[in-house]
PDB file of N, CA and C in Angstrom:
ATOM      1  N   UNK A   1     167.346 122.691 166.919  1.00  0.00           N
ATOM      2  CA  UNK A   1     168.182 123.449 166.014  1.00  0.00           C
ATOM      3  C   UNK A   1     169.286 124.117 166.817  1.00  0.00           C
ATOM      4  N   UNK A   2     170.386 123.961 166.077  1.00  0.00           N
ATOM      5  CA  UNK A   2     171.491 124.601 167.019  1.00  0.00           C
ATOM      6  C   UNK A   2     172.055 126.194 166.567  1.00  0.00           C
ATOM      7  N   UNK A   3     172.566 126.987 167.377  1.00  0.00           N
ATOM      8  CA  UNK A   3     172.499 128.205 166.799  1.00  0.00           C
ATOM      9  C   UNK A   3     173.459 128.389 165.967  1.00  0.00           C
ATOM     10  N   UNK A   4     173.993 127.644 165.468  1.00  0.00           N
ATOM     11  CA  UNK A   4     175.084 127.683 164.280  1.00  0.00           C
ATOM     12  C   UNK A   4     174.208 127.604 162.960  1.00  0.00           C
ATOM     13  N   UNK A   5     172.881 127.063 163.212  1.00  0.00           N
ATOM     14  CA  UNK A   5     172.300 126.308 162.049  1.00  0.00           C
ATOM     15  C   UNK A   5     171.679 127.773 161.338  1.00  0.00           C
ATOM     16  N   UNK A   6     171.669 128.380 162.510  1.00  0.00           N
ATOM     17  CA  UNK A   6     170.789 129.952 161.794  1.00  0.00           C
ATOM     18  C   UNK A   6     171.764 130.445 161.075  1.00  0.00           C
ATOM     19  N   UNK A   7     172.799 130.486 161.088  1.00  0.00           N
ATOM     20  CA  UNK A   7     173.767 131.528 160.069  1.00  0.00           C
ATOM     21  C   UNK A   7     173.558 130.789 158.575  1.00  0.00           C
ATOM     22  N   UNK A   8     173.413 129.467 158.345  1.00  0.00           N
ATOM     23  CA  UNK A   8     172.895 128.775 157.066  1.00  0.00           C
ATOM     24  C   UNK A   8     172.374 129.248 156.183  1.00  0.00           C
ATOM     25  N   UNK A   9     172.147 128.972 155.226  1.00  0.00           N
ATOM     26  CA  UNK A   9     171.097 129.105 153.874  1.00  0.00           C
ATOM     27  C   UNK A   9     170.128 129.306 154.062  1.00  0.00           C
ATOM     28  N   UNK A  10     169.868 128.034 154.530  1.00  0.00           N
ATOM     29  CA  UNK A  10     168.181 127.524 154.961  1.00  0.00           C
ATOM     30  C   UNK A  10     167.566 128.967 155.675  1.00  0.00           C
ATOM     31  N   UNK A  11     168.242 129.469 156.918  1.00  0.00           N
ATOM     32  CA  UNK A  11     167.610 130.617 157.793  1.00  0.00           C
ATOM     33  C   UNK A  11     167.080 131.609 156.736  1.00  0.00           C
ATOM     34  N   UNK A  12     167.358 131.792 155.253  1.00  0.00           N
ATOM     35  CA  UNK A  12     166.882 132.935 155.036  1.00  0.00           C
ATOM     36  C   UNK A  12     165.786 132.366 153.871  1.00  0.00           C
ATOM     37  N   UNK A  13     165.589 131.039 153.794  1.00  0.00           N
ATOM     38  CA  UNK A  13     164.653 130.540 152.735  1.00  0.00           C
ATOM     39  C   UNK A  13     163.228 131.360 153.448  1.00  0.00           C
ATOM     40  N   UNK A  14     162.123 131.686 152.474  1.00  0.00           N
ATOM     41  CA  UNK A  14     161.126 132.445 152.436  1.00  0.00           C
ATOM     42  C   UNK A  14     160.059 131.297 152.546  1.00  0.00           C
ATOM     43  N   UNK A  15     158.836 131.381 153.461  1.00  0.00           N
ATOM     44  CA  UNK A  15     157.990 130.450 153.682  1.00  0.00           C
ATOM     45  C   UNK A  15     156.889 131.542 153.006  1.00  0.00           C
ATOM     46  N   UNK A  16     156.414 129.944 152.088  1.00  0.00           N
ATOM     47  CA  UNK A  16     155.163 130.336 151.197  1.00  0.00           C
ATOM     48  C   UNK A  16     153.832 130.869 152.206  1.00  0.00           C
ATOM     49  N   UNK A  17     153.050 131.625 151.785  1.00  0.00           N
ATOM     50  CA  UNK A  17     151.974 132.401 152.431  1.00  0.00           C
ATOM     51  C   UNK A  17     150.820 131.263 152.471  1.00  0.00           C
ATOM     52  N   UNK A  18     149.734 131.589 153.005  1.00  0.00           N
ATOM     53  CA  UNK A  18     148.641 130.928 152.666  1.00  0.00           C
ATOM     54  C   UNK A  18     147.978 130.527 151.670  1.00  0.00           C
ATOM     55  N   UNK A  19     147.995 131.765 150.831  1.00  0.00           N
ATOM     56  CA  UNK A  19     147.366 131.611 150.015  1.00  0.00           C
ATOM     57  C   UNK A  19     148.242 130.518 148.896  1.00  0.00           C
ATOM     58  N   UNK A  20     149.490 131.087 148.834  1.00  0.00           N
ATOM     59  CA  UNK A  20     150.330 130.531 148.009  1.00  0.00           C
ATOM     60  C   UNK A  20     150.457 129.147 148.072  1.00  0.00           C
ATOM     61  N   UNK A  21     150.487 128.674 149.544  1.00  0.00           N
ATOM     62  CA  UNK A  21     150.033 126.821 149.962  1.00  0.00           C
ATOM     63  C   UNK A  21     148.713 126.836 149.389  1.00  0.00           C
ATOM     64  N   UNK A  22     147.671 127.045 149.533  1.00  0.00           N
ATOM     65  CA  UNK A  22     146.202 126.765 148.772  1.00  0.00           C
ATOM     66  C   UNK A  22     146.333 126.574 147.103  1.00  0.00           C
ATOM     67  N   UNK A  23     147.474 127.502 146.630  1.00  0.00           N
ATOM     68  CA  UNK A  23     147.256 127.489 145.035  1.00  0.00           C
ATOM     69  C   UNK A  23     147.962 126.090 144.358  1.00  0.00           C
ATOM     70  N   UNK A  24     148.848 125.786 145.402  1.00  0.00           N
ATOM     71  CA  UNK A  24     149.925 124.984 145.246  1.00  0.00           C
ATOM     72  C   UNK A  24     149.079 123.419 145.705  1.00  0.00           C
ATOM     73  N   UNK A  25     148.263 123.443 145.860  1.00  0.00           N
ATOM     74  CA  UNK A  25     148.049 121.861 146.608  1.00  0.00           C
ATOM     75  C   UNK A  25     145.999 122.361 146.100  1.00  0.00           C
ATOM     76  N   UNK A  26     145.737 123.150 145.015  1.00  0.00           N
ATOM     77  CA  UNK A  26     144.205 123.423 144.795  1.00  0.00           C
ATOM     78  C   UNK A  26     144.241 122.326 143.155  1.00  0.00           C
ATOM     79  N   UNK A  27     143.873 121.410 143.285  1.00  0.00           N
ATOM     80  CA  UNK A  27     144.218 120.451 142.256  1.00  0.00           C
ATOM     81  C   UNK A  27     142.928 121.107 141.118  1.00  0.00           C
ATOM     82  N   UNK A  28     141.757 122.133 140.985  1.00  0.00           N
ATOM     83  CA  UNK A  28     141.455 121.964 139.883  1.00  0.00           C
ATOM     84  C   UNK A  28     142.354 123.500 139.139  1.00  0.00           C
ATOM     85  N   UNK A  29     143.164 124.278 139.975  1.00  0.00           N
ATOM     86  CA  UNK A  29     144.230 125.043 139.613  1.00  0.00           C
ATOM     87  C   UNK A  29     145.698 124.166 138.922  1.00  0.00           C
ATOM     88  N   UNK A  30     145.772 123.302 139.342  1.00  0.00           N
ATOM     89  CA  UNK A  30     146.934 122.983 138.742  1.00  0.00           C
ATOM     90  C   UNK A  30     146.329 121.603 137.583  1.00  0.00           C
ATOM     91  N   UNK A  31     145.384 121.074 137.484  1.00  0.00           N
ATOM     92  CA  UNK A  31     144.863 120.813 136.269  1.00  0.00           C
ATOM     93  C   UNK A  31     144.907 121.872 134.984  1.00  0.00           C
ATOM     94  N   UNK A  32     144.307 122.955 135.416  1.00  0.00           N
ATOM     95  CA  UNK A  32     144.698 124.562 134.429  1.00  0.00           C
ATOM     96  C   UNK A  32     145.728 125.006 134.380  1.00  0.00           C
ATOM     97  N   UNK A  33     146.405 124.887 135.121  1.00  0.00           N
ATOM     98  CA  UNK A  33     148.090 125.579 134.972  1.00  0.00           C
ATOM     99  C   UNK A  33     148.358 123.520 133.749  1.00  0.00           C
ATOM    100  N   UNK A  34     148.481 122.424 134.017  1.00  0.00           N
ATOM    101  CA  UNK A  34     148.998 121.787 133.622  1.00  0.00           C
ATOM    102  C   UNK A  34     148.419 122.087 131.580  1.00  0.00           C
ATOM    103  N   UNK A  35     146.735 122.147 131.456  1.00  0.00           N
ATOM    104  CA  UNK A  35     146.273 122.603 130.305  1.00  0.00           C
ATOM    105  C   UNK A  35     147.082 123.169 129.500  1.00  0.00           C
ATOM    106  N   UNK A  36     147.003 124.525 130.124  1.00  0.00           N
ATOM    107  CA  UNK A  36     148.012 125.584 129.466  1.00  0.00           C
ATOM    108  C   UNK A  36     149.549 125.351 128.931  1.00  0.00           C
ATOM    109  N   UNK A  37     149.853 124.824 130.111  1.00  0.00           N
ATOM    110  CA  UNK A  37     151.199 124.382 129.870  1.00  0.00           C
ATOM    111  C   UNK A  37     151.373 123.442 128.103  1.00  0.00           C
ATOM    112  N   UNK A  38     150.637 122.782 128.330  1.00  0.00           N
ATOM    113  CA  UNK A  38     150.512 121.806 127.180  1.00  0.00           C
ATOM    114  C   UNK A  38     149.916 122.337 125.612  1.00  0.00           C
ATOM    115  N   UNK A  39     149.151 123.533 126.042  1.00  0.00           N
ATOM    116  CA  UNK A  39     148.623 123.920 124.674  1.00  0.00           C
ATOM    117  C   UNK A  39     149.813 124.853 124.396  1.00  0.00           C
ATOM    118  N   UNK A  40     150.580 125.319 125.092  1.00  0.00           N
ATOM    119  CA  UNK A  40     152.064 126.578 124.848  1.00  0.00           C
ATOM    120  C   UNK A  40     152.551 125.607 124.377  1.00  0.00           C
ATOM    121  N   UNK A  41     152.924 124.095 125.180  1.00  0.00           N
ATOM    122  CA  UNK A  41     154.189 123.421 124.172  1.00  0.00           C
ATOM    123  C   UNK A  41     153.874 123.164 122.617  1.00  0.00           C
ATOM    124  N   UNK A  42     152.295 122.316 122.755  1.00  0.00           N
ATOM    125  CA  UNK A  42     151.908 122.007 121.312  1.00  0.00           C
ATOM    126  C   UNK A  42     151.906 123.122 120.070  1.00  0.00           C
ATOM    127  N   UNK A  43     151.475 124.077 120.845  1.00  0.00           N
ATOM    128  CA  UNK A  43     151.814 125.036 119.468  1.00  0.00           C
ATOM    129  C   UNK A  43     153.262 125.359 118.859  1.00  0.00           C
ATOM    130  N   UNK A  44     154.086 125.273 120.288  1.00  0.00           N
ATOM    131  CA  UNK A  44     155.703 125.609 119.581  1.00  0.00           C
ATOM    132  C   UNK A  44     156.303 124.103 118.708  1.00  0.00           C
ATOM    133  N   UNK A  45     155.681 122.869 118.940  1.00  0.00           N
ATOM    134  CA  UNK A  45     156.059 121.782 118.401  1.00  0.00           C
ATOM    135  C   UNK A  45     155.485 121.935 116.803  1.00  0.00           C
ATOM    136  N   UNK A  46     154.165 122.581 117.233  1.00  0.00           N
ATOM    137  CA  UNK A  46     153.534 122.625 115.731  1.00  0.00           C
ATOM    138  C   UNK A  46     154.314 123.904 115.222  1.00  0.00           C
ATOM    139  N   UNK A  47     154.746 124.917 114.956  1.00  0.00           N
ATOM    140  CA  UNK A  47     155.108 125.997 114.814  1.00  0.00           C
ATOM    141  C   UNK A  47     156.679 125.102 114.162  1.00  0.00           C
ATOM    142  N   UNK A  48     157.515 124.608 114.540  1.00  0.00           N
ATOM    143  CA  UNK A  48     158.829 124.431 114.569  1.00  0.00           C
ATOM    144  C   UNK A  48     158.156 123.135 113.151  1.00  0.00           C
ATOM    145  N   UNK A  49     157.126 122.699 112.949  1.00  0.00           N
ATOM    146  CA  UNK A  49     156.881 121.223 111.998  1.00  0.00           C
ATOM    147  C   UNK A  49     156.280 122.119 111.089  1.00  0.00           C
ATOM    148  N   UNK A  50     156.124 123.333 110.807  1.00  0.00           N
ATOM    149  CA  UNK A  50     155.481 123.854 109.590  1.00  0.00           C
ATOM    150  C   UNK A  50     156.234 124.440 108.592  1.00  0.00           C
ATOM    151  N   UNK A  51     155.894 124.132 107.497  1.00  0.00           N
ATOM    152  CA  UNK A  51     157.017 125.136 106.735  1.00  0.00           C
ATOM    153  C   UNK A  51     157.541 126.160 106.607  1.00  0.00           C
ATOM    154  N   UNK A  52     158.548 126.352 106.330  1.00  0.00           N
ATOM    155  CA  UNK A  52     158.739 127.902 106.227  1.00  0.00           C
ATOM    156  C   UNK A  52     158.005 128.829 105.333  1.00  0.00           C
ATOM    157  N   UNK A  53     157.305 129.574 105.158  1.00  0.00           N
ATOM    158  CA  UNK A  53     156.498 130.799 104.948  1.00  0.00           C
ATOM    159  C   UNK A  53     157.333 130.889 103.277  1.00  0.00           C
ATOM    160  N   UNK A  54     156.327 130.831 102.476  1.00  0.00           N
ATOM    161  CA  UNK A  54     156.336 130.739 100.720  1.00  0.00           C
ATOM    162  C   UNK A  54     156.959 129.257 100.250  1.00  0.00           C
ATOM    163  N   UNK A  55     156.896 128.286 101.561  1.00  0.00           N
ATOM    164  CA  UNK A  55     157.521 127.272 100.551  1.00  0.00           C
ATOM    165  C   UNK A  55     156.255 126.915  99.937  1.00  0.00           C
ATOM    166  N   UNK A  56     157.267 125.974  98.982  1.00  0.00           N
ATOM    167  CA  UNK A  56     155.887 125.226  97.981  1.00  0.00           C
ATOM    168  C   UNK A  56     155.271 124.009  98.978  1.00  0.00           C
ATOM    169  N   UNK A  57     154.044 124.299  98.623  1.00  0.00           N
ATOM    170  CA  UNK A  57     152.768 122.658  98.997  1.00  0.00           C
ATOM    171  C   UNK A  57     153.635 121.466  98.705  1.00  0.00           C
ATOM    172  N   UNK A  58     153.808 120.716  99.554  1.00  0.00           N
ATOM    173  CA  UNK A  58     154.184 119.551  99.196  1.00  0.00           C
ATOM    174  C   UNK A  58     153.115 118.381  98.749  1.00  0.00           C
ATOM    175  N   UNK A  59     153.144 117.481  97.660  1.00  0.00           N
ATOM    176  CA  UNK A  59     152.374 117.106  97.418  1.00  0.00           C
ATOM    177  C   UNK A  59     152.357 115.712  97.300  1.00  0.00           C
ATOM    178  N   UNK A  60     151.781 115.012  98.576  1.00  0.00           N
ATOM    179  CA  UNK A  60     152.256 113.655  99.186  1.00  0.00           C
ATOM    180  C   UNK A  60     152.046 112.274  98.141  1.00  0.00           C
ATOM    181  N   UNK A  61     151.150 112.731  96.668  1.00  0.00           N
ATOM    182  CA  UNK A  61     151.331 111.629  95.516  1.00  0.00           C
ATOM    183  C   UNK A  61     152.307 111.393  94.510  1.00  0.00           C
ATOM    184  N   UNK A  62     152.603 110.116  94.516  1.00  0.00           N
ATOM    185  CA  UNK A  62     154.140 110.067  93.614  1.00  0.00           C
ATOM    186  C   UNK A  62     153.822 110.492  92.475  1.00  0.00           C
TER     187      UNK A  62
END
């Protein structure tokens, strides 16, 4: 590394802790972080497909 390279960006990027590498690479943690993730989206997908509040029942027979 040359000493020009320290005045850079990079010199002040923050290196993850230990623990923070363990959480990051602990695969039955990020199976649960991925869970979650997915039950937050599904509800806002379901939430945004429901009717609006006093509409009428729709009633799917001709």
């Amino acid at each position: 590394m040359k000493p020009s390279d320290l005045n850079g960006p990079v010199a002040y990027a923050t290196v993850p802790t230990p623990s923070t590498r363990f959480w990051r690479t602990f695969a039955p943690y990020q199976l649960l972080r991925f869970l979650v993730i997915n039950v937050k989206m599904l509800r806002l997908i379901f939430k945004s497909h429901a009717p609006p509040p006093g509409a009428a029942p729709h009633d799917p027979r001709p």
